[in-house]
C-alpha atoms as a PDB file:
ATOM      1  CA  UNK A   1     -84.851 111.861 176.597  1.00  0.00           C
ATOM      2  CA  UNK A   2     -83.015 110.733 179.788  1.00  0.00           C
ATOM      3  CA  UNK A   3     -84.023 112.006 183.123  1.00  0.00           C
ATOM      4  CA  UNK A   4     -80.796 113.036 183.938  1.00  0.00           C
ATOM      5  CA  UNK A   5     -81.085 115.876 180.834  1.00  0.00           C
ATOM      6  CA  UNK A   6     -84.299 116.407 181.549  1.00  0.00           C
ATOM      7  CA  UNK A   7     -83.860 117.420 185.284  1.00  0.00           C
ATOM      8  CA  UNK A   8     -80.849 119.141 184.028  1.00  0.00           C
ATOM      9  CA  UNK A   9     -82.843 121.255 181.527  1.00  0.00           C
ATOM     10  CA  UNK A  10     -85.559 121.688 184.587  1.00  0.00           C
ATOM     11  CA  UNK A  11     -82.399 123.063 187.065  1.00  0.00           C
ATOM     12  CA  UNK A  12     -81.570 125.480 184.406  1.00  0.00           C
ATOM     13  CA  UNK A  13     -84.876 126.598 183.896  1.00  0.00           C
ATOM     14  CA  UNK A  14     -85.421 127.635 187.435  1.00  0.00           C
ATOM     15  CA  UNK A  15     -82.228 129.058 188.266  1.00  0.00           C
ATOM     16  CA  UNK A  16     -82.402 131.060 185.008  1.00  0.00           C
ATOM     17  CA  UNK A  17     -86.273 132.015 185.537  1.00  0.00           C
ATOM     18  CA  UNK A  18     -85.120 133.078 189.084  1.00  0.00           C
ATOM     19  CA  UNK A  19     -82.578 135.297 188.184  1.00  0.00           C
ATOM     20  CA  UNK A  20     -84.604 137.113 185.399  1.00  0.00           C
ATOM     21  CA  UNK A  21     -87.330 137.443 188.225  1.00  0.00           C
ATOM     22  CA  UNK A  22     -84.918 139.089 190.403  1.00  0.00           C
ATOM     23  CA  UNK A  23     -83.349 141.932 187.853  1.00  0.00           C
ATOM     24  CA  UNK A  24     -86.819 142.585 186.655  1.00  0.00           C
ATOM     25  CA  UNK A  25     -88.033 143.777 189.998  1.00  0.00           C
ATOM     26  CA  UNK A  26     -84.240 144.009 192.302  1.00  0.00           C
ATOM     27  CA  UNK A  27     -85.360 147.903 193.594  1.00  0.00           C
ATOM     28  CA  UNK A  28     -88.947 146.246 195.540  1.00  0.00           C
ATOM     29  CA  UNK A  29     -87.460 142.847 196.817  1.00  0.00           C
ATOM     30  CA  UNK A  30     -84.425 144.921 198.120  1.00  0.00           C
ATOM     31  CA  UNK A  31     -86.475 147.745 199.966  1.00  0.00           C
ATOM     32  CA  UNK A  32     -88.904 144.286 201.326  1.00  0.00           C
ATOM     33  CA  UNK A  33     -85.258 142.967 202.433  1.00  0.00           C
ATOM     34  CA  UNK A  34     -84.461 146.376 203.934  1.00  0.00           C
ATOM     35  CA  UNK A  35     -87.782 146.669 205.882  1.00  0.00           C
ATOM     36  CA  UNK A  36     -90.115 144.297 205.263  1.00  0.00           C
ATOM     37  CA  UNK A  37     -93.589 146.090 204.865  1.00  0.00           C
ATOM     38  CA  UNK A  38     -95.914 146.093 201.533  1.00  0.00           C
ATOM     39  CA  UNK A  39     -97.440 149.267 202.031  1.00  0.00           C
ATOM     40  CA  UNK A  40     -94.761 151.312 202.410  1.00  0.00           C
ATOM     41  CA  UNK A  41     -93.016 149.726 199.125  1.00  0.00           C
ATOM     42  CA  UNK A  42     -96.358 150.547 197.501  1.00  0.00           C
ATOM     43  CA  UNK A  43     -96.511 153.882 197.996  1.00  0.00           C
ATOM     44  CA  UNK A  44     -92.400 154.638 197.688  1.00  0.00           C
ATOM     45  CA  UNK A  45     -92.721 152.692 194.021  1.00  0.00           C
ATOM     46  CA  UNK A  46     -96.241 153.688 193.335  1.00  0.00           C
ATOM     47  CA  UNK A  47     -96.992 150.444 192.677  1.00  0.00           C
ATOM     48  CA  UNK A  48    -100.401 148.420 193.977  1.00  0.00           C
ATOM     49  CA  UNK A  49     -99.838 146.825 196.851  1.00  0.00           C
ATOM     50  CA  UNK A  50    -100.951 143.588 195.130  1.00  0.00           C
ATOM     51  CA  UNK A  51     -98.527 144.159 193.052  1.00  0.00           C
ATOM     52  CA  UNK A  52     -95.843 144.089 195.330  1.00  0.00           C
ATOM     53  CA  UNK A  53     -97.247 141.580 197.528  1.00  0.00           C
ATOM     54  CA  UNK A  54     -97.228 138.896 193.983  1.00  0.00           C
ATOM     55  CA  UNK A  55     -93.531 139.923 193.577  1.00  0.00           C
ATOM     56  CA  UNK A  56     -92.273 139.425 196.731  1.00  0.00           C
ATOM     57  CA  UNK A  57     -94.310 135.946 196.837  1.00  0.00           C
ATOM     58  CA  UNK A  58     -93.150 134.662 193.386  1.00  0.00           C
ATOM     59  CA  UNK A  59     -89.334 135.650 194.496  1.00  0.00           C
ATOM     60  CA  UNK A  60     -90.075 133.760 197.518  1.00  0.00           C
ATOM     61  CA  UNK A  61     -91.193 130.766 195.662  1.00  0.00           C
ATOM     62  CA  UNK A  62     -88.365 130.973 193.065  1.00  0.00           C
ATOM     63  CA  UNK A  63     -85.817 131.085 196.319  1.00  0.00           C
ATOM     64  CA  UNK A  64     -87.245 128.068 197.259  1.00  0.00           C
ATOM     65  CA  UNK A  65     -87.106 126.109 193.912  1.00  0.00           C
ATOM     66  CA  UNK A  66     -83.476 126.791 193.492  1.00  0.00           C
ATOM     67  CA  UNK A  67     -82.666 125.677 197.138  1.00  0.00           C
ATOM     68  CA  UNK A  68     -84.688 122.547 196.142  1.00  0.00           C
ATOM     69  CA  UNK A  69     -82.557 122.450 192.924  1.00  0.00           C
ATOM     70  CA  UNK A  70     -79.290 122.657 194.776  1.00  0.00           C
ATOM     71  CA  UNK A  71     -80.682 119.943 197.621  1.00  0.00           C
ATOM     72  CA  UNK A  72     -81.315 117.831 194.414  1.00  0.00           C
ATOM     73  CA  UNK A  73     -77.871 118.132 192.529  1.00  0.00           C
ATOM     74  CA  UNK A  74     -76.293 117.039 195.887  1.00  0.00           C
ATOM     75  CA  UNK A  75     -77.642 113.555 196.115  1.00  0.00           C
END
């Protein structure tokens, strides 16, 4: 397989794992974006605070993969 396909397929993956993420759980990251705070999402979703601290972590990290993607696909 060339590496262009491959790091095609890998861009792809990302971007499509990101925006999955984000539908799955839009109504917490939007209330962290509104006012940041995990305990106050917690409660207002009754979801663990662990919970909500993972989610807003892995959206971070998936942020930053498809910024890294983009960076990538300009060079």
């Amino acid at each position: 397989m060339h590496t262009s396909s491959v790091r095609g397929f890998l861009h792809a993956f990302f971007i499509l794992k990101r925006v999955d993420f984000y539908s799955s759980h839009q109504g917490i990251i939007n209330d962290f974006k509104k006012k940041p705070g995990l305990f106050h999402i917690s409660k207002k979703r009754c979801v663990d605070v662990a919970e909500v601290y993972d989610i807003i972590k892995t959206h971070d990290i998936n942020v930053l993969n498809t910024n890294i993607i983009k960076l990538m696909e300009i060079e």
